[in-house]
C-alpha atoms as a PDB file:
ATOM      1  CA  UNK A   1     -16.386  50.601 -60.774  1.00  0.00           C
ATOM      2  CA  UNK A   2     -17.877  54.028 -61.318  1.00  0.00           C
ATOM      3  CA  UNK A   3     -16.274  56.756 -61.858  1.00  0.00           C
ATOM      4  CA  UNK A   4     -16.322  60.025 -59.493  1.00  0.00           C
ATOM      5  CA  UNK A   5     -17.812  62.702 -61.329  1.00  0.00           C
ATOM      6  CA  UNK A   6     -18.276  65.870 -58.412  1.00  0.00           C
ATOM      7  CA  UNK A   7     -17.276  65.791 -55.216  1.00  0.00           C
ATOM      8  CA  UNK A   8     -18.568  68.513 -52.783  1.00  0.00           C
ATOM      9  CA  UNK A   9     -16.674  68.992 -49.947  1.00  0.00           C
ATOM     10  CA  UNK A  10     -17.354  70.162 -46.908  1.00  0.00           C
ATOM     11  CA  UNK A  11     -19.128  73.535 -48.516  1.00  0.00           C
ATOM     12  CA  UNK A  12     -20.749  75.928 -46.037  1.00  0.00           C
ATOM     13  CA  UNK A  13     -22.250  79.263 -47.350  1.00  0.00           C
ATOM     14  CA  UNK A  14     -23.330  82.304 -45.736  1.00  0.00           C
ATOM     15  CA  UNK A  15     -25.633  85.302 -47.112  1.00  0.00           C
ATOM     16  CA  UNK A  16     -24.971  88.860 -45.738  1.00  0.00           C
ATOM     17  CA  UNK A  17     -28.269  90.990 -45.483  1.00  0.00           C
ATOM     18  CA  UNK A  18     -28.840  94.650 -46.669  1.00  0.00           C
ATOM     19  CA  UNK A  19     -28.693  95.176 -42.822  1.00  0.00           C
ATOM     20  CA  UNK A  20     -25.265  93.396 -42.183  1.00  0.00           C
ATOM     21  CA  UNK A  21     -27.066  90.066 -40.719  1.00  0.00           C
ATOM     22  CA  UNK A  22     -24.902  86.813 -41.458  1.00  0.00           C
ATOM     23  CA  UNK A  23     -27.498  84.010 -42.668  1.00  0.00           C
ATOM     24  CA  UNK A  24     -25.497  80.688 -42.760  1.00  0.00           C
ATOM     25  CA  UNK A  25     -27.849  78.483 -45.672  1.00  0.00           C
ATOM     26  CA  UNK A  26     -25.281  75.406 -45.316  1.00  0.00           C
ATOM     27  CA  UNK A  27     -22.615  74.017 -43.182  1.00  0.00           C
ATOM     28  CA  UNK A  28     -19.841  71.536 -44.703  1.00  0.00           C
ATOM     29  CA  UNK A  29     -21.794  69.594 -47.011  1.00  0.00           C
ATOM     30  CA  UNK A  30     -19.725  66.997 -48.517  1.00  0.00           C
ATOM     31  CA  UNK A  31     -20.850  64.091 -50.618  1.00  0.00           C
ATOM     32  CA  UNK A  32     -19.712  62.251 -53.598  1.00  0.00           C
ATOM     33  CA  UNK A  33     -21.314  61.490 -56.530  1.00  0.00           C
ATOM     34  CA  UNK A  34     -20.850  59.038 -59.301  1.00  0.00           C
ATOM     35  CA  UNK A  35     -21.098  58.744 -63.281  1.00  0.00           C
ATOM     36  CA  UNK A  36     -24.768  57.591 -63.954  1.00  0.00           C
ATOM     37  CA  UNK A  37     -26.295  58.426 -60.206  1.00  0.00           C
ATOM     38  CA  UNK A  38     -29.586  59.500 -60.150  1.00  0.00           C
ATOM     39  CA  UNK A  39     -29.322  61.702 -56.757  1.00  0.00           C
ATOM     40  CA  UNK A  40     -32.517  63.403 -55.217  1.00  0.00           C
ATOM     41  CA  UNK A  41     -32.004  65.893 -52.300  1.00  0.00           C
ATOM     42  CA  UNK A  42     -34.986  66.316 -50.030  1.00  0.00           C
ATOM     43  CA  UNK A  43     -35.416  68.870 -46.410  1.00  0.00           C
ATOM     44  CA  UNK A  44     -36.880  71.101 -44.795  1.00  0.00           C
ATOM     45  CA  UNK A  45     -37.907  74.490 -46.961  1.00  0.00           C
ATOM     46  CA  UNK A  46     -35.021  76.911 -46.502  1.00  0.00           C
ATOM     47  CA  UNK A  47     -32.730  74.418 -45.354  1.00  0.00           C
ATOM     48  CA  UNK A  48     -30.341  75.122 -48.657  1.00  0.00           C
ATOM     49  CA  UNK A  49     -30.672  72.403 -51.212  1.00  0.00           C
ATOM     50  CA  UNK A  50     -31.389  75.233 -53.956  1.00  0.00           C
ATOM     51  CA  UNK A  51     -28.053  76.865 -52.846  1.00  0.00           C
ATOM     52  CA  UNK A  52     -26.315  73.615 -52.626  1.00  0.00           C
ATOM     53  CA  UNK A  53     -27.318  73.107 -56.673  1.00  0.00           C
ATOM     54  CA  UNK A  54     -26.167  76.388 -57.143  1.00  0.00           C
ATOM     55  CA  UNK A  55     -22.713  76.246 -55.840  1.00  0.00           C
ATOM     56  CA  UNK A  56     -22.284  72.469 -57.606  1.00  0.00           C
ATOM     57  CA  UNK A  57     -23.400  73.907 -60.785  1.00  0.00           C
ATOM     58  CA  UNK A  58     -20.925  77.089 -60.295  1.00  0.00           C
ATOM     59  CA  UNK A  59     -23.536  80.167 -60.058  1.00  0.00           C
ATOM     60  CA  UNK A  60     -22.938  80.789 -56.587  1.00  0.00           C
ATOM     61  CA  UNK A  61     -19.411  80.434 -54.522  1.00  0.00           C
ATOM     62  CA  UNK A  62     -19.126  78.394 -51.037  1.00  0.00           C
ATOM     63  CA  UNK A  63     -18.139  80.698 -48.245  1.00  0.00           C
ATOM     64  CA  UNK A  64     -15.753  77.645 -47.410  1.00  0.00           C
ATOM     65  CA  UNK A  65     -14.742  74.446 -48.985  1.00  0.00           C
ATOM     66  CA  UNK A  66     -15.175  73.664 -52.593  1.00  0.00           C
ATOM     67  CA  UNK A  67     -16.366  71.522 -55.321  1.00  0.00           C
ATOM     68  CA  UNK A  68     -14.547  68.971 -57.424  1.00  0.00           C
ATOM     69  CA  UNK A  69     -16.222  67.947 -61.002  1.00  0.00           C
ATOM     70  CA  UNK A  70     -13.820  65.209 -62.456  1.00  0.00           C
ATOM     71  CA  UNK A  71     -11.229  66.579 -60.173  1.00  0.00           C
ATOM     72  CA  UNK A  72     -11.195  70.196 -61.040  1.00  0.00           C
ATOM     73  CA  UNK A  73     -12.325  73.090 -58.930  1.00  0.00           C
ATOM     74  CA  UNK A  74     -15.681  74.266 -59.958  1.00  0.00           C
ATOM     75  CA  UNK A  75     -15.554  78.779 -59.812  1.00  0.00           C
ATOM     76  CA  UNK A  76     -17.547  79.099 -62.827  1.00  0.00           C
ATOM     77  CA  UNK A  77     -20.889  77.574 -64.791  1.00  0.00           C
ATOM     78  CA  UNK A  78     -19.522  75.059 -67.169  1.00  0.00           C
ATOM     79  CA  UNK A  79     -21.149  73.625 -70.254  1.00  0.00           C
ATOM     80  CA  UNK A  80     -21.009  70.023 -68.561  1.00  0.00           C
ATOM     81  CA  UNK A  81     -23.098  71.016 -66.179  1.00  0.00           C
ATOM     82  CA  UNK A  82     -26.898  71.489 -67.203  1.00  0.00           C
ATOM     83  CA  UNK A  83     -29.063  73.211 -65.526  1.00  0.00           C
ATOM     84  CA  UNK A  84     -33.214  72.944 -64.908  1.00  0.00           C
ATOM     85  CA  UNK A  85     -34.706  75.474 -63.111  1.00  0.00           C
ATOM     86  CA  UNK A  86     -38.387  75.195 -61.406  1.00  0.00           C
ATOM     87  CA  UNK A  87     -38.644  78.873 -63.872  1.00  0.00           C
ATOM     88  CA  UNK A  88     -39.046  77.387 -67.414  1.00  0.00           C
ATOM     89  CA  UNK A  89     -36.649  80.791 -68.450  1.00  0.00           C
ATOM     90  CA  UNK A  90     -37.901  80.846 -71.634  1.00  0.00           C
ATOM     91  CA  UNK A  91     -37.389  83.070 -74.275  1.00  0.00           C
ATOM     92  CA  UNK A  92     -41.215  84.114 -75.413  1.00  0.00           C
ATOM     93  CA  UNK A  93     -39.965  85.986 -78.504  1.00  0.00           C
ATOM     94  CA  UNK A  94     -38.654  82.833 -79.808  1.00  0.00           C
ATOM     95  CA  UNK A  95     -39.997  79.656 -81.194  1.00  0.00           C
ATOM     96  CA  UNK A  96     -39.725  76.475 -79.788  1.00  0.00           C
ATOM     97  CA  UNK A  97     -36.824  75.297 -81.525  1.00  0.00           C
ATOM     98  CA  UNK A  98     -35.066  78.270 -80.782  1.00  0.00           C
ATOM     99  CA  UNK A  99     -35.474  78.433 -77.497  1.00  0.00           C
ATOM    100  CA  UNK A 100     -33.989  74.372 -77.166  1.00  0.00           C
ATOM    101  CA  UNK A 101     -30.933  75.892 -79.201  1.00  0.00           C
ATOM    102  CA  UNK A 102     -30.276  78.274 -77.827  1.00  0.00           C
ATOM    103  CA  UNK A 103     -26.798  77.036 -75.795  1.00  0.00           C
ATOM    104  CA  UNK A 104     -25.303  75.492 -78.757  1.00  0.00           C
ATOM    105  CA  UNK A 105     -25.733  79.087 -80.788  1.00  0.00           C
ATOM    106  CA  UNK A 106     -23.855  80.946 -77.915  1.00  0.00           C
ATOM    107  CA  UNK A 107     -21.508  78.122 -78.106  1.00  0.00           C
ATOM    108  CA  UNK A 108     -21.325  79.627 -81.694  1.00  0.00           C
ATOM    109  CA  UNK A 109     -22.124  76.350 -83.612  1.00  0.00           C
ATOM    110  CA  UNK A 110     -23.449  77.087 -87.263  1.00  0.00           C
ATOM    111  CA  UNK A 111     -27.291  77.318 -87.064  1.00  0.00           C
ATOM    112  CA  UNK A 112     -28.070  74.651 -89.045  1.00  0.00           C
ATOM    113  CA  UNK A 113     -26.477  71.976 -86.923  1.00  0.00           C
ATOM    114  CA  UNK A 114     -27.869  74.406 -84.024  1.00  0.00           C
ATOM    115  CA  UNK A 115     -32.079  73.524 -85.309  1.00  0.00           C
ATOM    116  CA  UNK A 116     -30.577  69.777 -86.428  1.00  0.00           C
ATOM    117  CA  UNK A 117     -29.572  69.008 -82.374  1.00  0.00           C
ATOM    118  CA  UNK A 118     -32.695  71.314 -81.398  1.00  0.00           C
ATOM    119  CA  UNK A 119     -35.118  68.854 -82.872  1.00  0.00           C
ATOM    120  CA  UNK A 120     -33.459  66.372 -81.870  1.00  0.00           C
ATOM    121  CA  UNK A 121     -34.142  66.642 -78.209  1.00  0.00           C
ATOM    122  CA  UNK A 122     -37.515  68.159 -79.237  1.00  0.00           C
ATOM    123  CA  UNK A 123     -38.626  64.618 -80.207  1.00  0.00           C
ATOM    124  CA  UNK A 124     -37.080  62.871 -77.592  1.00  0.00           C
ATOM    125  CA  UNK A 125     -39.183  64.844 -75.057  1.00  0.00           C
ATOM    126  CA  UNK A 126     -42.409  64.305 -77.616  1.00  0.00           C
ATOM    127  CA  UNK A 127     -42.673  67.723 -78.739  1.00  0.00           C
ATOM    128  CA  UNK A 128     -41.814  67.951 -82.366  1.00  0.00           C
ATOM    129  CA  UNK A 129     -44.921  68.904 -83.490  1.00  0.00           C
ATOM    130  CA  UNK A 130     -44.480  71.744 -81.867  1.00  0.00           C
ATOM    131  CA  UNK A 131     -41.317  72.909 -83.145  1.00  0.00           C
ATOM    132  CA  UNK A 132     -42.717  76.163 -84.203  1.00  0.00           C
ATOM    133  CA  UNK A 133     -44.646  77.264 -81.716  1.00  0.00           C
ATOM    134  CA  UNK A 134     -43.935  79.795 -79.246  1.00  0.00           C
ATOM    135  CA  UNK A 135     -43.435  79.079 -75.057  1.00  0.00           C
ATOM    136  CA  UNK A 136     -47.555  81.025 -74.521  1.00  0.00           C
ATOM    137  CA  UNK A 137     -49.263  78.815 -76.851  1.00  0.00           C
ATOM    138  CA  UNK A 138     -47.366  75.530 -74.776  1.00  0.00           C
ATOM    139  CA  UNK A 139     -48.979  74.514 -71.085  1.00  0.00           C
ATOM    140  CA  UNK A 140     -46.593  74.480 -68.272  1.00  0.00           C
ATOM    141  CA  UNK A 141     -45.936  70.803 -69.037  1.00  0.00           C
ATOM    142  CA  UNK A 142     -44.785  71.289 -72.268  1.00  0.00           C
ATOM    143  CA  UNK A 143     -42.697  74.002 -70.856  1.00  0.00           C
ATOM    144  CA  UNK A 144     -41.121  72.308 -68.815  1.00  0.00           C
ATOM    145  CA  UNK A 145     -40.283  69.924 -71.643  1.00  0.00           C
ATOM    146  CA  UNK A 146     -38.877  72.214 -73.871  1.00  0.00           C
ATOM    147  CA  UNK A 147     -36.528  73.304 -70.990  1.00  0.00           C
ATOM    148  CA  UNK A 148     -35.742  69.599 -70.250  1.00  0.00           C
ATOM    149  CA  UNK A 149     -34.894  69.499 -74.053  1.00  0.00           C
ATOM    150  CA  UNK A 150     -32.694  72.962 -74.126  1.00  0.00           C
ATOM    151  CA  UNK A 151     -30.426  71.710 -71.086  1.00  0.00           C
ATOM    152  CA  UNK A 152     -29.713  68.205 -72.858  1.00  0.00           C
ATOM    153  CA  UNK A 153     -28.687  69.709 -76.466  1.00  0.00           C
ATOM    154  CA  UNK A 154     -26.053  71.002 -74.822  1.00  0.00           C
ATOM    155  CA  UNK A 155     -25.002  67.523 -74.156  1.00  0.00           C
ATOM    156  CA  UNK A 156     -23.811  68.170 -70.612  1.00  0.00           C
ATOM    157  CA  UNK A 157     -22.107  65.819 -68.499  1.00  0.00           C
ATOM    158  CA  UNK A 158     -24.079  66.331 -65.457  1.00  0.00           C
ATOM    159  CA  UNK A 159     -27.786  67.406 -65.487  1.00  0.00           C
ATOM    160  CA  UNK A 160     -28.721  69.417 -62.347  1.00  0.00           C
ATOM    161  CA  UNK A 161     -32.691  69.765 -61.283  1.00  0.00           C
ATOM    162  CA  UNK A 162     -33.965  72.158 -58.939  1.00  0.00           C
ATOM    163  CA  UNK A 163     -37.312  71.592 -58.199  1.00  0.00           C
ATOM    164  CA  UNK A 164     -38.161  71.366 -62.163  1.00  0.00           C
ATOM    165  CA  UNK A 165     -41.821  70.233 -61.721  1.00  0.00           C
ATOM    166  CA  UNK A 166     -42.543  71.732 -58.608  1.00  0.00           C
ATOM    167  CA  UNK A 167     -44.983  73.895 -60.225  1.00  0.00           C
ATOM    168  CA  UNK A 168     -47.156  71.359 -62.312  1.00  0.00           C
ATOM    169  CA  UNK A 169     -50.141  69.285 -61.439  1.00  0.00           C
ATOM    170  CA  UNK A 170     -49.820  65.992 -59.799  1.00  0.00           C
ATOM    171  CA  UNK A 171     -51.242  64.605 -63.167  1.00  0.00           C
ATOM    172  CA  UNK A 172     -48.794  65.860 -65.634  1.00  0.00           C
ATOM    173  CA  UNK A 173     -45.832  65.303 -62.728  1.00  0.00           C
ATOM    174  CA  UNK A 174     -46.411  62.098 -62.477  1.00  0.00           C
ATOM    175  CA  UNK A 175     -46.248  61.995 -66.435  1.00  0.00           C
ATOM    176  CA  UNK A 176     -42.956  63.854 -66.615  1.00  0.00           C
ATOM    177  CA  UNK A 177     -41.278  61.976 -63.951  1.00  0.00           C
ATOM    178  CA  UNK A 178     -41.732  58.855 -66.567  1.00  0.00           C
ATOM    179  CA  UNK A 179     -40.419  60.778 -69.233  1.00  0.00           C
ATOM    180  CA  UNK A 180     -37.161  62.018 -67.311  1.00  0.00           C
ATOM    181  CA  UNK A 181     -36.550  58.234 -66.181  1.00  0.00           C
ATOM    182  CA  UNK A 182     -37.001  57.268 -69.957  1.00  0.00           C
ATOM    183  CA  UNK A 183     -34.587  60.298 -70.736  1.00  0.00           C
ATOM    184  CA  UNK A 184     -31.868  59.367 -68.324  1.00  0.00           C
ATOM    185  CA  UNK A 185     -32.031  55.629 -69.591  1.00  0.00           C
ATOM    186  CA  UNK A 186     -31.518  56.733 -72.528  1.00  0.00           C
ATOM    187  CA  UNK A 187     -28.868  58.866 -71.921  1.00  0.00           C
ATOM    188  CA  UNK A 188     -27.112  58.200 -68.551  1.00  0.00           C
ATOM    189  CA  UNK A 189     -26.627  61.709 -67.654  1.00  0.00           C
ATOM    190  CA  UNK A 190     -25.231  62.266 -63.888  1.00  0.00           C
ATOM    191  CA  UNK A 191     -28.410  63.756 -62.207  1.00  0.00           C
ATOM    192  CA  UNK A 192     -28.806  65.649 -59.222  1.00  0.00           C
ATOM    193  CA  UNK A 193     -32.258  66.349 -58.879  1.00  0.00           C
ATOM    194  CA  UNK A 194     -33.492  68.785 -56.022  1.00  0.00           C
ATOM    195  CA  UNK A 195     -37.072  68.147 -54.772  1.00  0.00           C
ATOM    196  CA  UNK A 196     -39.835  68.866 -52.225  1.00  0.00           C
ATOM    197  CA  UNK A 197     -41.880  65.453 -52.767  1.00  0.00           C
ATOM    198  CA  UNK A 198     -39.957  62.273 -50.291  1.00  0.00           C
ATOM    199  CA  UNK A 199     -42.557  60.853 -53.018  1.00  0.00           C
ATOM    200  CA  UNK A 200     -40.821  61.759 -56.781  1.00  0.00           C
ATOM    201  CA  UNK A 201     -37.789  61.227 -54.392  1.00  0.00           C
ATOM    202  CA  UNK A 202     -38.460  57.994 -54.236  1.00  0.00           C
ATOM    203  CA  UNK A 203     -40.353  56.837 -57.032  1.00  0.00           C
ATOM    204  CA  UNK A 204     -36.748  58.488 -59.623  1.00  0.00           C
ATOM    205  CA  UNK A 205     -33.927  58.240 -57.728  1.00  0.00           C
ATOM    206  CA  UNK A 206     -31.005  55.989 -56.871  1.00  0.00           C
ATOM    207  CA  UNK A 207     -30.109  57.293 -53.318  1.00  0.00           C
ATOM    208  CA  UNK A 208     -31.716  60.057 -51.761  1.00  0.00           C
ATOM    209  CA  UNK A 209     -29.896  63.014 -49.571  1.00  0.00           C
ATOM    210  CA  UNK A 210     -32.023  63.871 -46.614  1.00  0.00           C
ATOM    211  CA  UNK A 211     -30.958  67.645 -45.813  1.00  0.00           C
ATOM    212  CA  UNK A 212     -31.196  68.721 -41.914  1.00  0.00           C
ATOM    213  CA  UNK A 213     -33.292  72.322 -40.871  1.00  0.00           C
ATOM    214  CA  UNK A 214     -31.336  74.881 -41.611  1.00  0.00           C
ATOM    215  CA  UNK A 215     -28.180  75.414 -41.989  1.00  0.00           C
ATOM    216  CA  UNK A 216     -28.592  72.478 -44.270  1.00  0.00           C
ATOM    217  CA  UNK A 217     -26.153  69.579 -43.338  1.00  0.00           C
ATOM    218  CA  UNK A 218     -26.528  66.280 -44.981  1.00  0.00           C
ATOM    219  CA  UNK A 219     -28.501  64.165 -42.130  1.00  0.00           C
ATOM    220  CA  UNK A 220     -28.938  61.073 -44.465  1.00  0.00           C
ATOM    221  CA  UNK A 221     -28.119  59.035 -47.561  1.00  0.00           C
ATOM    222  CA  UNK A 222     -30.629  56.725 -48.365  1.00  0.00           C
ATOM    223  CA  UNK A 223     -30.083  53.638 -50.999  1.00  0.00           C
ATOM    224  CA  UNK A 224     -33.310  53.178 -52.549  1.00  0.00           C
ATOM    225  CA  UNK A 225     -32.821  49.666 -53.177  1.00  0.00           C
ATOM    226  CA  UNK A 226     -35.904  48.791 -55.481  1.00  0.00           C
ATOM    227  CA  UNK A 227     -36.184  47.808 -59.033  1.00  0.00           C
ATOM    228  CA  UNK A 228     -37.668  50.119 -62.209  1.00  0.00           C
ATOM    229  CA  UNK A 229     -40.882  50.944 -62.684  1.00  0.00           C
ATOM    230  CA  UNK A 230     -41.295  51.277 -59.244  1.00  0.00           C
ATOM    231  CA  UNK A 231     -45.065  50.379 -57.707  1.00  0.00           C
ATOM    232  CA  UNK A 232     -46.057  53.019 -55.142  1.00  0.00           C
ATOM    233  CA  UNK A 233     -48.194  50.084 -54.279  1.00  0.00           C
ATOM    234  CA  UNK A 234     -45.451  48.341 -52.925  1.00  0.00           C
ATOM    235  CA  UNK A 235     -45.043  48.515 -49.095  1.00  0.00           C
ATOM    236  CA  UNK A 236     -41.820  48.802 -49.131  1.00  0.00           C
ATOM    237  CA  UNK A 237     -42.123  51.786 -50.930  1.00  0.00           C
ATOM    238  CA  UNK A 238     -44.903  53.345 -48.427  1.00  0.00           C
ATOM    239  CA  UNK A 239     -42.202  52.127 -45.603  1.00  0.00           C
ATOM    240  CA  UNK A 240     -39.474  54.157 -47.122  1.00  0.00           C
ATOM    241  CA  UNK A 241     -41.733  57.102 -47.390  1.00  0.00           C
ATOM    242  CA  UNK A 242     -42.384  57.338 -43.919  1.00  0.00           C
ATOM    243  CA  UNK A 243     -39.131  57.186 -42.705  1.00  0.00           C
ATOM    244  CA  UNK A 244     -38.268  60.163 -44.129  1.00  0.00           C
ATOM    245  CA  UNK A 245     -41.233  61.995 -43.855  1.00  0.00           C
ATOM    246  CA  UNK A 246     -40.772  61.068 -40.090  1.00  0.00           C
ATOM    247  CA  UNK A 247     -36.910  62.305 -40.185  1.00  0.00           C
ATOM    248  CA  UNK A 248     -38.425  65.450 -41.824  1.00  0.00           C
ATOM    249  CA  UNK A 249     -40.757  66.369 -39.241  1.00  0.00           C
ATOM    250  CA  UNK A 250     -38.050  65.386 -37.051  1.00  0.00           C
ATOM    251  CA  UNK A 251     -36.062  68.456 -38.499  1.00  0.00           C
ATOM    252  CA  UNK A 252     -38.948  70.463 -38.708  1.00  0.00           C
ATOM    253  CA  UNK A 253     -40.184  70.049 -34.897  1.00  0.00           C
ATOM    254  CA  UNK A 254     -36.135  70.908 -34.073  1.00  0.00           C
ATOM    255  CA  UNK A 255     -35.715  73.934 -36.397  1.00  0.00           C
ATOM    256  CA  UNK A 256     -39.161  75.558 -34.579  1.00  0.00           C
ATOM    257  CA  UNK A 257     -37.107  74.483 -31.256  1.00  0.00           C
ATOM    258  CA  UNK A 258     -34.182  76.079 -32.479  1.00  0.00           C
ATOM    259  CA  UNK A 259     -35.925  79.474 -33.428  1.00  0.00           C
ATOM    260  CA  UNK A 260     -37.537  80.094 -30.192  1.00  0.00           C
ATOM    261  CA  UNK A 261     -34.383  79.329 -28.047  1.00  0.00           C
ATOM    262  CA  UNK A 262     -33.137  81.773 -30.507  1.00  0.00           C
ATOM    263  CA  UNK A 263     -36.057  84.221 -29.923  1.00  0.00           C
ATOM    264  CA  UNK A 264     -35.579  83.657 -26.030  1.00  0.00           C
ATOM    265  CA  UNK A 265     -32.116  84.807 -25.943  1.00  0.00           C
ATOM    266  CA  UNK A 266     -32.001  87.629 -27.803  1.00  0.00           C
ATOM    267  CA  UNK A 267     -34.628  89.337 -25.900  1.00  0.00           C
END
């Protein structure tokens, strides 16, 4: 049986404006998660999957409720808890190799065994030949790579993903999305993996979180019960897709509801 590794539960959040306004981004979220899941989340834009990440990964607080990894309250960001953002965040002034250890030198870890783990994960994500380099000379794939690389030389527990190709070509997505997989067979890192496309939803993940219009609530939790490599040939696959992309629009049609009964009563 597998073991629980975070628990959210029931985590609602709410922003305050410069002019006082309360925006609620999510309201009590709870859902479990378990060593070795592979977990996308897909909604609505703005319905708070980014702030959902945020809270699990312990850069933003809930407004209420809370979030369990291995048991213990998450306040802070913790080491065993990796984070990808869509921004590669690197550091142009350093090389390549640098950049991937970075983590491990604030973790004050001698520098040599800092560039020996570096390179490590360097040629895991192909990019040892490139050691040297510097983040301008790299495309945006290779980029993303090398931030892929940084997050796992820290060795964390649980890798969290928000949006981390959202900004690449459908060519070299498609290519990276085969590269995580190969990564997280390798590896079996705990992944929660925030996304846009029902499509790299599909195609990576184990179950898949459908998010309501905002304030995000979990509508959803979809098994995707079909063996790797998966075919986007295969009909079940196209079947799958458009269920949710129908549940989407479904959220999407209510949220535009939503806002003009809003717009109705307050004039």
């Amino acid at each position: 049986m597998q073991e629980e590794v975070i628990n959210i539960k029931s985590v609602s959040k709410v922003f305050k404006t410069e002019k006082g306004q309360c925006i609620q981004a999510l309201n009590s979220v709870s859902l479990r998660i378990k060593e070795n899941d592979f977990i996308c989340v897909v909604g609505p834009s703005g319905c708070g999957k980014s702030t959902l990440l945020r809270i699990t990964a312990g850069l933003e607080q809930a407004s209420s409720g809370h979030v369990l990894y291995r048991g213990s309250l998450v306040t802070r960001p913790d080491r065993r808890l990796g984070m990808v953002f869509q921004e590669y965040s690197l550091l142009p002034w350093r090389t390549v190799l640098d950049n991937v250890g970075l983590g491990l030198e604030f973790a004050g870890k001698p520098v040599k065994y800092c560039r020996e783990i570096a390179f490590k994960y360097l040629e895991l994500v192909g990019l040892e030949n490139f050691a040297s380099s510097y983040p301008y000379e790299l495309s945006g794939g290779m980029r993303q790579r090398v931030a892929i690389a940084r997050a796992l030389a820290n060795d964390p527990d649980v890798l969290l993903m928000d949006e981390p190709f959202g900004a690449l070509d459908a060519h070299t997505r498609i290519i990276l999305q085969k590269e995580l997989l190969n990564i997280w067979e390798a590896n079996r890192k705990t992944i929660v993996f925030v996304t846009h496309s029902v499509d790299e939803a599909i195609y990576l993940s184990d179950r898949i979180v459908v998010m309501s219009a905002g304030p995000g609530s979990i509508k959803e939790i979809i098994d995707v019960n079909m063996p790797r490599p998966r075919d986007r040939a295969n009909p079940a696959y196209g079947k799958l897709s458009a269920r949710i992309l129908d549940m989407l629009e479904e959220e999407v049609a209510s949220q535009g509801k939503n806002h003009k009964q809003y717009r109705r009563e307050v004039i």
